[in-house]
Protein backbone atom coordinates (compact mmCIF):
# COMPACT_ATOMS: atom_id res chain seq x y z
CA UNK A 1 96.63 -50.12 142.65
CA UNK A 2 93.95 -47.78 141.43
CA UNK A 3 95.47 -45.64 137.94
CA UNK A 4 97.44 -41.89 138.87
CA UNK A 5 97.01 -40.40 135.67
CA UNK A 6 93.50 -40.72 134.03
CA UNK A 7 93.62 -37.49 131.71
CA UNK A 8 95.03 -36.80 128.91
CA UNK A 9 95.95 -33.10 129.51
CA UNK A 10 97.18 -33.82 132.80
CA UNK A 11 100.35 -32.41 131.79
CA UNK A 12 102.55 -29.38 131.39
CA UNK A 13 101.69 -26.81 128.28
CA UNK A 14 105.09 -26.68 127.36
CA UNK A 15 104.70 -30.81 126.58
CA UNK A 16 102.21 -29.74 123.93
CA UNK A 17 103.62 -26.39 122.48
CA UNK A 18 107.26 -28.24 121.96
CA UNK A 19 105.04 -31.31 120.65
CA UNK A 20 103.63 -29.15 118.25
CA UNK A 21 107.09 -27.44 117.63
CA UNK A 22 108.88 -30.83 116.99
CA UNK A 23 105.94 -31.80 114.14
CA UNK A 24 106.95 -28.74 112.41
CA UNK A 25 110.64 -28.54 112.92
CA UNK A 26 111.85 -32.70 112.99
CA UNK A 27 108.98 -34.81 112.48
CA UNK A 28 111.25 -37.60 111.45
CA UNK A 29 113.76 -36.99 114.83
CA UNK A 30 114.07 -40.36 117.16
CA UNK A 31 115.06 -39.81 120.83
CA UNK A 32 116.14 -41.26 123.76
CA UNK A 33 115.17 -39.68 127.19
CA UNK A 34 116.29 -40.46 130.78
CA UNK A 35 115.08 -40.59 134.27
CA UNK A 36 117.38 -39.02 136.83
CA UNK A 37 116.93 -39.13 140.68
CA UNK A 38 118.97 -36.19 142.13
CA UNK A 39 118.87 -37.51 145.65
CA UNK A 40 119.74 -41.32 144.37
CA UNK A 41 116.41 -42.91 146.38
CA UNK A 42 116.53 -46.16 146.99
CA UNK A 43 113.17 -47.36 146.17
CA UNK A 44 110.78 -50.28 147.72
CA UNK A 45 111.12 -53.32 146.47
CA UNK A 46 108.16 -53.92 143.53
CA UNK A 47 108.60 -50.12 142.73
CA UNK A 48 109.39 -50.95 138.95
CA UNK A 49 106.22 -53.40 138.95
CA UNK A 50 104.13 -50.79 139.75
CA UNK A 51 105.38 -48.12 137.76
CA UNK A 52 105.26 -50.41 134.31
CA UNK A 53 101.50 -51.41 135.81
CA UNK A 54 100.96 -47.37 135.53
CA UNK A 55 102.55 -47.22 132.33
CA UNK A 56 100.28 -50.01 131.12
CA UNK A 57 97.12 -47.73 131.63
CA UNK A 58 98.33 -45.23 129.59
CA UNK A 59 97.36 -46.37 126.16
CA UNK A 60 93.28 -45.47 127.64
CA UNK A 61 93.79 -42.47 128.40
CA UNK A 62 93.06 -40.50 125.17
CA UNK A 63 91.91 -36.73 124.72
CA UNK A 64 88.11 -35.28 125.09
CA UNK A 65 86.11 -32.99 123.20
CA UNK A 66 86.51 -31.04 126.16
CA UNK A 67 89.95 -30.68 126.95
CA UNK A 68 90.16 -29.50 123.14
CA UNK A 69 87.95 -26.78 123.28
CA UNK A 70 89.39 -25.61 126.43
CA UNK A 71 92.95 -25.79 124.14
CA UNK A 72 91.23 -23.87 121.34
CA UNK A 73 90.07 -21.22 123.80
CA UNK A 74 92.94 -20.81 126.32
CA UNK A 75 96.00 -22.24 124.01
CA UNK A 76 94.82 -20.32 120.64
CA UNK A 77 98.51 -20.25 119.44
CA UNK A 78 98.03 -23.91 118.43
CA UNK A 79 96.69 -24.99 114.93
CA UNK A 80 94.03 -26.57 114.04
CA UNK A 81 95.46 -28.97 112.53
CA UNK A 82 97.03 -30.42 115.75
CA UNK A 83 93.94 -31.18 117.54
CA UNK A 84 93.32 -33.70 114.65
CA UNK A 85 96.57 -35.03 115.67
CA UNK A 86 95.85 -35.21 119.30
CA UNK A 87 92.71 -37.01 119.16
CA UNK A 88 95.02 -39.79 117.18
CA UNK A 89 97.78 -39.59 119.72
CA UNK A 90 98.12 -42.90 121.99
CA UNK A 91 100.73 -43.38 124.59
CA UNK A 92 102.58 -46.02 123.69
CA UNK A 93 104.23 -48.06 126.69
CA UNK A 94 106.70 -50.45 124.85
CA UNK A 95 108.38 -46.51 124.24
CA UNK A 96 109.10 -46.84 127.90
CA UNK A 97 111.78 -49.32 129.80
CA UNK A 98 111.89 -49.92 133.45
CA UNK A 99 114.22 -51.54 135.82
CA UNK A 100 115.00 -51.46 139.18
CA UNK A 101 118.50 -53.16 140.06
CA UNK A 102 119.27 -54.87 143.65
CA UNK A 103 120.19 -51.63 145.48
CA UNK A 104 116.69 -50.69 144.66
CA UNK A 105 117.73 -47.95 142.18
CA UNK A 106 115.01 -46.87 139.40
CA UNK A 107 116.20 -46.50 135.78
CA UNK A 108 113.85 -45.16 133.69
CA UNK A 109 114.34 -44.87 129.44
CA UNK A 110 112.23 -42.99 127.13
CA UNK A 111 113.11 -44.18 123.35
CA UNK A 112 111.01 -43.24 120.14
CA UNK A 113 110.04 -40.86 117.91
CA UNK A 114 109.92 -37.25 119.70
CA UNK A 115 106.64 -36.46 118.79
CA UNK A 116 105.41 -39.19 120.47
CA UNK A 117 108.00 -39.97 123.02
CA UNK A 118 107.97 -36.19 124.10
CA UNK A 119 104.27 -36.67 126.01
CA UNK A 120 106.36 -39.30 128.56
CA UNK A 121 108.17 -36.58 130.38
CA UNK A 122 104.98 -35.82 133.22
CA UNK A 123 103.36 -39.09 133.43
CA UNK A 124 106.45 -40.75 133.92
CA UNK A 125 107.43 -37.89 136.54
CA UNK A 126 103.95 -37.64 138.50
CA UNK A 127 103.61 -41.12 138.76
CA UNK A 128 106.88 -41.68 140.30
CA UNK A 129 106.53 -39.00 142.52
CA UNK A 130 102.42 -40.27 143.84
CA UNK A 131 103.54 -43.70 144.07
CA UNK A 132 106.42 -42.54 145.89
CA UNK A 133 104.16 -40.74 148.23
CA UNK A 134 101.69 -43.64 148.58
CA UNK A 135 104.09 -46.38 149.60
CA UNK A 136 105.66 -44.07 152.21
CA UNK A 137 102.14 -43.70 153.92
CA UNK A 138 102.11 -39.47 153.17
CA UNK A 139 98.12 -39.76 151.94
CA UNK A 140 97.17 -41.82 154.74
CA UNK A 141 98.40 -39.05 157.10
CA UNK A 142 96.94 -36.19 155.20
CA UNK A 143 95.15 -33.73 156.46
CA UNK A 144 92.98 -32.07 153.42
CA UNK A 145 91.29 -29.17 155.84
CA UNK A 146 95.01 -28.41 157.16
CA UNK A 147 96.59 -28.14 154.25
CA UNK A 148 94.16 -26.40 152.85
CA UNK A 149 94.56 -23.23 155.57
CA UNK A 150 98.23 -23.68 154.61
CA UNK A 151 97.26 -23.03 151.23
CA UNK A 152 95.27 -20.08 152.07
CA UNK A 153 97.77 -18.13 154.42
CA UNK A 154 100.72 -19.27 151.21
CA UNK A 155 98.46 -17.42 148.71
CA UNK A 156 97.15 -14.57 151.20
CA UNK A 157 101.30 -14.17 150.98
CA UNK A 158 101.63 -14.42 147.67
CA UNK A 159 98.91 -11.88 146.91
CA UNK A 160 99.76 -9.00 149.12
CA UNK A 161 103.39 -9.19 148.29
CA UNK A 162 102.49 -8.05 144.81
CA UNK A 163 104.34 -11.44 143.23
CA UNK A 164 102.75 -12.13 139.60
CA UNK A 165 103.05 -15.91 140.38
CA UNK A 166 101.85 -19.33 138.82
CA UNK A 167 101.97 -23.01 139.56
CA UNK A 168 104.52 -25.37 137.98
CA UNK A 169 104.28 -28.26 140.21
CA UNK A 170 102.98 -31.20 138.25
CA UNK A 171 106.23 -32.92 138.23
CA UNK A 172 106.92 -33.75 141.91
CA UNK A 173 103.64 -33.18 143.59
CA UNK A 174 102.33 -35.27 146.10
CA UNK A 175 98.97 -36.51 144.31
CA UNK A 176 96.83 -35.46 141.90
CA UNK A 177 93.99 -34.44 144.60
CA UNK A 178 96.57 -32.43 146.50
CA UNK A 179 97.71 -30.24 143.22
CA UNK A 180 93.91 -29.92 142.55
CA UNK A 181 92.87 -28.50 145.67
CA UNK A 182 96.06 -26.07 145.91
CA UNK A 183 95.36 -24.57 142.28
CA UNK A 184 91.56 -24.54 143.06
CA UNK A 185 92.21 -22.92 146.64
CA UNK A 186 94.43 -20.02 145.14
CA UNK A 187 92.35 -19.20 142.85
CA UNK A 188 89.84 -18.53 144.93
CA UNK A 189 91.81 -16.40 148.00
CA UNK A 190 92.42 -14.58 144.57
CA UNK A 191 89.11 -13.96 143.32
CA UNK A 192 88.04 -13.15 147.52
CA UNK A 193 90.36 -9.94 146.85
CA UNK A 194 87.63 -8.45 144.87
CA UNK A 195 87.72 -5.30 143.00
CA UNK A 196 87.74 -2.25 144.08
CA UNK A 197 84.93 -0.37 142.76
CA UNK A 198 86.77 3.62 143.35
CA UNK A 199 90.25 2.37 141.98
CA UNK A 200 88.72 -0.06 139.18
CA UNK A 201 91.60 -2.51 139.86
CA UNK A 202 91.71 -5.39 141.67
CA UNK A 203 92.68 -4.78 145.87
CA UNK A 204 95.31 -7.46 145.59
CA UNK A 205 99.31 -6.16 144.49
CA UNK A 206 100.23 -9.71 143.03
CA UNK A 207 98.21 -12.03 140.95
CA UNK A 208 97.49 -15.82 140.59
CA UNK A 209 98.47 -16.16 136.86
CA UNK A 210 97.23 -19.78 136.37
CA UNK A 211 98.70 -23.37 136.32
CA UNK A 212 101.29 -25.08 133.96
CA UNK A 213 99.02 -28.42 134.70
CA UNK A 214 96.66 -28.07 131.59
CA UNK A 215 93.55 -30.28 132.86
CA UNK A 216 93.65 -28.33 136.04
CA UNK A 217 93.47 -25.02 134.09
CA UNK A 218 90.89 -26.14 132.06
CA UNK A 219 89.05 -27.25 135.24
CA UNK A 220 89.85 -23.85 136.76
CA UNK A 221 89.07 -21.87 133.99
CA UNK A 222 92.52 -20.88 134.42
CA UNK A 223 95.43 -19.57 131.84
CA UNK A 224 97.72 -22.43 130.93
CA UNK A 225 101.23 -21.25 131.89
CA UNK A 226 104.32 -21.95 129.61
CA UNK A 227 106.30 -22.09 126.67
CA UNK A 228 109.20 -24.37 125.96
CA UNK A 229 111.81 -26.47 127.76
CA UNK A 230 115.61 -27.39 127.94
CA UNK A 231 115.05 -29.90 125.21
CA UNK A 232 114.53 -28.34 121.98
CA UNK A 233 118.58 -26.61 122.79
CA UNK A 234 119.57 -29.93 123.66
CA UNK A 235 118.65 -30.94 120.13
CA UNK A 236 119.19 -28.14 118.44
CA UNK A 237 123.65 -28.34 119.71
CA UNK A 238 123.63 -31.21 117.60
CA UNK A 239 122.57 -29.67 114.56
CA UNK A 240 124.14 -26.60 114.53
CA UNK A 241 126.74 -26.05 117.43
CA UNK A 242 126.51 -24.70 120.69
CA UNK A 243 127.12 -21.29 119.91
CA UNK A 244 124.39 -21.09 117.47
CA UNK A 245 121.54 -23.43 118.80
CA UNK A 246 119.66 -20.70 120.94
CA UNK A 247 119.40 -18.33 117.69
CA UNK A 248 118.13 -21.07 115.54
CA UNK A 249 115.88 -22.52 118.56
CA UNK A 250 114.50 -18.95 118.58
CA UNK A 251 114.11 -18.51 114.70
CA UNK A 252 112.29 -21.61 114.62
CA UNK A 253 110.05 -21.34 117.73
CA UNK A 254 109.15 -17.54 116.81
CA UNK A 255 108.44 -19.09 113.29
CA UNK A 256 106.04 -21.96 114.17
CA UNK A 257 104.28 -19.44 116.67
CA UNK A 258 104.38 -15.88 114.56
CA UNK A 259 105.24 -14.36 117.75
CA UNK A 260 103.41 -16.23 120.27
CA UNK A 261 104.50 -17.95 123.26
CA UNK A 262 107.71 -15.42 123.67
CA UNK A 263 109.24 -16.63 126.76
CA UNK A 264 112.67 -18.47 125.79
CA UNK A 265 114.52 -20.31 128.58
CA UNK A 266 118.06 -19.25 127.73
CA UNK A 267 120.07 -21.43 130.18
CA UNK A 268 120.49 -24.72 128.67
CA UNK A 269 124.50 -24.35 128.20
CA UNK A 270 124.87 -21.11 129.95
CA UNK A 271 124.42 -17.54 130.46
CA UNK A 272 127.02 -16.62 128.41
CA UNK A 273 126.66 -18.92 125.27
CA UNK A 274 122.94 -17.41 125.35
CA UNK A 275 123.74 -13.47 125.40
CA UNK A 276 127.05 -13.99 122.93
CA UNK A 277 124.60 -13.89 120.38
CA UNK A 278 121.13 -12.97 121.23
CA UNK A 279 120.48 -10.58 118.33
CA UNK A 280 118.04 -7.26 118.42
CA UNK A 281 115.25 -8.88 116.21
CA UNK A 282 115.04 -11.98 118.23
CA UNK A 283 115.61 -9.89 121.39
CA UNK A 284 112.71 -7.43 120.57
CA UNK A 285 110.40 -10.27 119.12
CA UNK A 286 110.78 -12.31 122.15
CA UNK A 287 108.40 -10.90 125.27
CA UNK A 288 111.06 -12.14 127.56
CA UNK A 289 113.11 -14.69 129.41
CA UNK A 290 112.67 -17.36 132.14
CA UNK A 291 115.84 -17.76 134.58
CA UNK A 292 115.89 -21.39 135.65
CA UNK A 293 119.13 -21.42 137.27
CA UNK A 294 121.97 -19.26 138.59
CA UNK A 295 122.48 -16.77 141.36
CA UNK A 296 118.70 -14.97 140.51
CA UNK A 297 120.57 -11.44 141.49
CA UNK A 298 123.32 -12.01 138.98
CA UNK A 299 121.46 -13.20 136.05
CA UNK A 300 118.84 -10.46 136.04
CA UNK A 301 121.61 -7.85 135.55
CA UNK A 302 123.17 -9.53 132.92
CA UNK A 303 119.64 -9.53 131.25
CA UNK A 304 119.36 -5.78 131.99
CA UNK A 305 122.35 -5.19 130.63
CA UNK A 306 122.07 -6.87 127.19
CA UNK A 307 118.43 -5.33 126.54
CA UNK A 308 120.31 -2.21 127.25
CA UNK A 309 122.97 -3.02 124.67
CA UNK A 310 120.48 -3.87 122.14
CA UNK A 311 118.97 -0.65 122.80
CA UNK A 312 115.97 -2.21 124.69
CA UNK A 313 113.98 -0.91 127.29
CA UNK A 314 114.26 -3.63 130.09
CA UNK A 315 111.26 -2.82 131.87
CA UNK A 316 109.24 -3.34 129.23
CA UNK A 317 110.34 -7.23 129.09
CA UNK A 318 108.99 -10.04 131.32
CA UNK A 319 111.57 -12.11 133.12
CA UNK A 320 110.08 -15.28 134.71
CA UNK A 321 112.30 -17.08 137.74
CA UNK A 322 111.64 -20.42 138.24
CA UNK A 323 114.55 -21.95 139.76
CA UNK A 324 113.68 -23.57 143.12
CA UNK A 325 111.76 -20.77 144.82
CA UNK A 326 110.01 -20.63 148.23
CA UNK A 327 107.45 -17.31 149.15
CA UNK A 328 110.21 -15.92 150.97
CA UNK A 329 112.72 -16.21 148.09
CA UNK A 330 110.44 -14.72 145.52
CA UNK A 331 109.67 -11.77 147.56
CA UNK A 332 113.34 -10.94 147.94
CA UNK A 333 113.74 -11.27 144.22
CA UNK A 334 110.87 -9.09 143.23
CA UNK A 335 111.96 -6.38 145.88
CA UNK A 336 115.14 -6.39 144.25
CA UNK A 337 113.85 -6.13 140.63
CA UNK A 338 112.09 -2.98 141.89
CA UNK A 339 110.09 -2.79 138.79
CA UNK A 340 113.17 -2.86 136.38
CA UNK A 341 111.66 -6.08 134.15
CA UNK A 342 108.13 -6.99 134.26
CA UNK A 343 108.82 -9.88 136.88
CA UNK A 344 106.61 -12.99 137.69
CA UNK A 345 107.39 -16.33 139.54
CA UNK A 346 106.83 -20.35 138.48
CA UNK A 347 106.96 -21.89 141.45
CA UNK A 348 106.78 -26.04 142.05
CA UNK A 349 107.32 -28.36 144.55
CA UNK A 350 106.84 -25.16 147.07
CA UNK A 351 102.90 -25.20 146.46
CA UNK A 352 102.41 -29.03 145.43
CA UNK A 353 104.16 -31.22 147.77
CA UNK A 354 104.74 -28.65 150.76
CA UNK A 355 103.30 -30.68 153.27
CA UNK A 356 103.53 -31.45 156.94
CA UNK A 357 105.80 -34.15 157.36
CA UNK A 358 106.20 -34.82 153.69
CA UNK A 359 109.34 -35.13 151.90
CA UNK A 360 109.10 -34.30 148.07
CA UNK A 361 111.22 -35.86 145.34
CA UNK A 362 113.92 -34.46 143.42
CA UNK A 363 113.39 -35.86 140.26
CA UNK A 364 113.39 -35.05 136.38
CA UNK A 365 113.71 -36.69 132.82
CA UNK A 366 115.84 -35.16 130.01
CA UNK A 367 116.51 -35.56 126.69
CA UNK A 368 120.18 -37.54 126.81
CA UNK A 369 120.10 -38.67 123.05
CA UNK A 370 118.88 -37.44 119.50
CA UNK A 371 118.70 -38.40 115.73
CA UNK A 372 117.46 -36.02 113.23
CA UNK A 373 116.22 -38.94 111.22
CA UNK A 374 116.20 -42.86 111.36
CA UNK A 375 118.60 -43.03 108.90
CA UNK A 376 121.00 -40.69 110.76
CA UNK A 377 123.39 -41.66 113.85
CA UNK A 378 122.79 -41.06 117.05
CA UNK A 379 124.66 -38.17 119.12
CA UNK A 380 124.40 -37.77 123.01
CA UNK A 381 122.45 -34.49 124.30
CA UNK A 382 123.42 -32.64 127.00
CA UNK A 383 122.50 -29.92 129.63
CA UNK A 384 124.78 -27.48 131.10
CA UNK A 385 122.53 -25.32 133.36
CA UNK A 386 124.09 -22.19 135.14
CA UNK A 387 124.38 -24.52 138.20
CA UNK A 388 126.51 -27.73 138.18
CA UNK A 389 123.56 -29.08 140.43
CA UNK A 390 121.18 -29.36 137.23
CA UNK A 391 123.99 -30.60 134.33
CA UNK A 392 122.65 -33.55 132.97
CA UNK A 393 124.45 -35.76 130.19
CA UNK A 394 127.52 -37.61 128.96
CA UNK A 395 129.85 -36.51 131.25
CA UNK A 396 132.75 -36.22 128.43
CA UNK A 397 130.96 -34.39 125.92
CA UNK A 398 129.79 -32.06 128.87
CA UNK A 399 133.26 -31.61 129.68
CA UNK A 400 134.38 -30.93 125.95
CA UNK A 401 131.43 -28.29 125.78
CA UNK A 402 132.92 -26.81 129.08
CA UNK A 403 135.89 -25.99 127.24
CA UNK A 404 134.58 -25.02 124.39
CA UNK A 405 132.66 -22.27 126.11
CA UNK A 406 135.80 -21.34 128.14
């Protein structure tokens, strides 16, 4: 079967920002990830073959000269220094284990240093989810020109709705081609809104903000969307406590970017551990917050109110919902906003595997295990989520957290 992923930066920003963060903070850290299947697929029979046959062509696919220079330009908050250690970087299959047992369940492990086993996370995801796609027969029924008009009347949508919106679909999209040609058709239905020349503004409300998917940015000339995931909480509870690893995440992150890159995704064990002790500074030095689960409605007056409380102004802080979300969805979040936060939308599976006939995967891999060193012991990571749906982890220590949070 002909290779899925073929370049390098095919791959969320976030994947490269928390690299970068992890080199800083805990370059000696070993970790364990794992692959979880929310709907419990049964896959063909070979499936495990053919992933580890995609795994295998992995170690070729190494950086260009041109996907850093896009970085430089577009992801300026990264250090020179990096790119030197990017153009080193191999992926390393033998990080990776595979097996498929009788039922034809996948179990997928991730185990190695983070700051190498951290750039598994999308490969391992995207492949999955193409080969997935292939062996059902989806791309032999596709209709590019369809889809396409689909695309068109999503993003006309979009646009005149006044949603702020970007793509963060790389995980579960169809294929490869299919994210390319949504990302290249919204931008341009964007760019066909033109300017108007008497207002000086442009004669769309919303805006296409860009793509998570770094090579597609870069061949977009687009902005590469995002910031940080679950994972760097995850770690951080086992080094100092749940009720102080979203301060020290933030201290850290805000001091490995000087500011940059200030949307923190707060829900990793809750609403409530987050705001307990989300201090002024870190409040005020943060541009926002992303809400990636939870009733939407609930959580963004809970982050109203604690910008309030720290004597913020809440409308002028970004809040960025990502949970899940369909056009429709969005629009009856940002009508209920009503221009209280700066609000904007990362949507997913929605723009690249909504297709006719076409059932997308409900997949992800988390971090479910952590050392700070090699001479340390190993302690179990876990995710709590605002909804039960997305709680990931040693089902004991989630339970002992539970209580600990009351």
């Amino acid at each position: 079967m002909q290779q899925i992923i073929k370049h390098f930066t095919d791959n969320d920003a976030y994947t490269f920002s928390c690299q970068h963060y992890v080199l800083q903070t805990y370059p000696r850290a070993e970790v364990e990830y794992t692959f979880f299947d929310r709907k419990d697929t049964v896959y063909p029979e070979g499936f495990a073959e053919l992933l580890n046959e995609q795994l295998g062509y992995m170690p070729n696919v190494i950086i260009t000269e041109e996907e850093i220079a896009f970085m430089k330009r577009r992801m300026y908050y990264l250090p020179e220094w990096y790119f030197t250690f990017l153009r080193g970087y191999r992926f390393d299959p033998h990080e990776v284990t595979v097996t498929q047992d009788e039922a034809g369940h996948l179990d997928v492990s991730v185990r190695g240093k983070w700051y190498s086993a951290i750039m598994w996370e999308m490969p391992i995801l995207s492949i999955v989810s193409e080969l997935m796609h292939i062996l059902r027969g989806d791309l032999e029924h596709y209709n590019l020109e369809q889809e396409r008009e689909r695309c068109i009347e999503k993003t006309q949508k979009i646009l005149s709705n006044g949603l702020i919106l970007g793509d963060m679909g790389t995980r579960r999209r169809m294929s490869f081609d299919h994210h390319s040609m949504i990302i290249r058709t919204m931008k341009e239905v964007y760019a066909q809104g033109g300017y108007d020349d008497e207002q000086g503004h442009h004669t769309w409300t919303g805006k296409f903000t860009g793509t998570s998917n770094v090579y597609l940015a870069m061949k977009n000339d687009l902005l590469a969307i995002g910031t940080m995931s679950h994972q760097l909480i995850e770690f951080e509870e086992n080094v100092s406590g749940i009720f102080e690893c979203n301060f020290n995440v933030m201290k850290k992150f805000s001091d490995v970017y000087d500011g940059d890159n200030g949307i923190y995704l707060y829900d990793c064990f809750g609403d409530k551990v987050f705001f307990g002790n989300l201090s002024k500074r870190m409040a005020m030095m943060f541009t926002g917050l992303r809400v990636d689960s939870g009733i939407e409605e609930e959580q963004i007056e809970k982050i109203i109110a604690k910008y309030q409380s720290l004597g913020i102004d809440p409308a002028t802080k970004q809040v960025v919902f990502s949970n899940g979300l369909n056009i429709e969805r969005a629009i009856e979040l940002h009508k209920y906003v009503n221009g209280r936060v700066k609000d904007s939308y990362g949507m997913g599976t929605f723009l690249t595997c909504d297709v006719e006939n076409v059932k997308p995967m409900n997949i992800v891999v988390k971090l479910t295990r952590m050392r700070i060193t090699e001479k340390r012991e190993w302690h179990d990571c876990v995710k709590l989520s605002c909804d039960k749906g997305k709680t990931v982890g040693n089902p004991e220590k989630c339970e002992y957290l539970l209580k600990l949070i009351g």
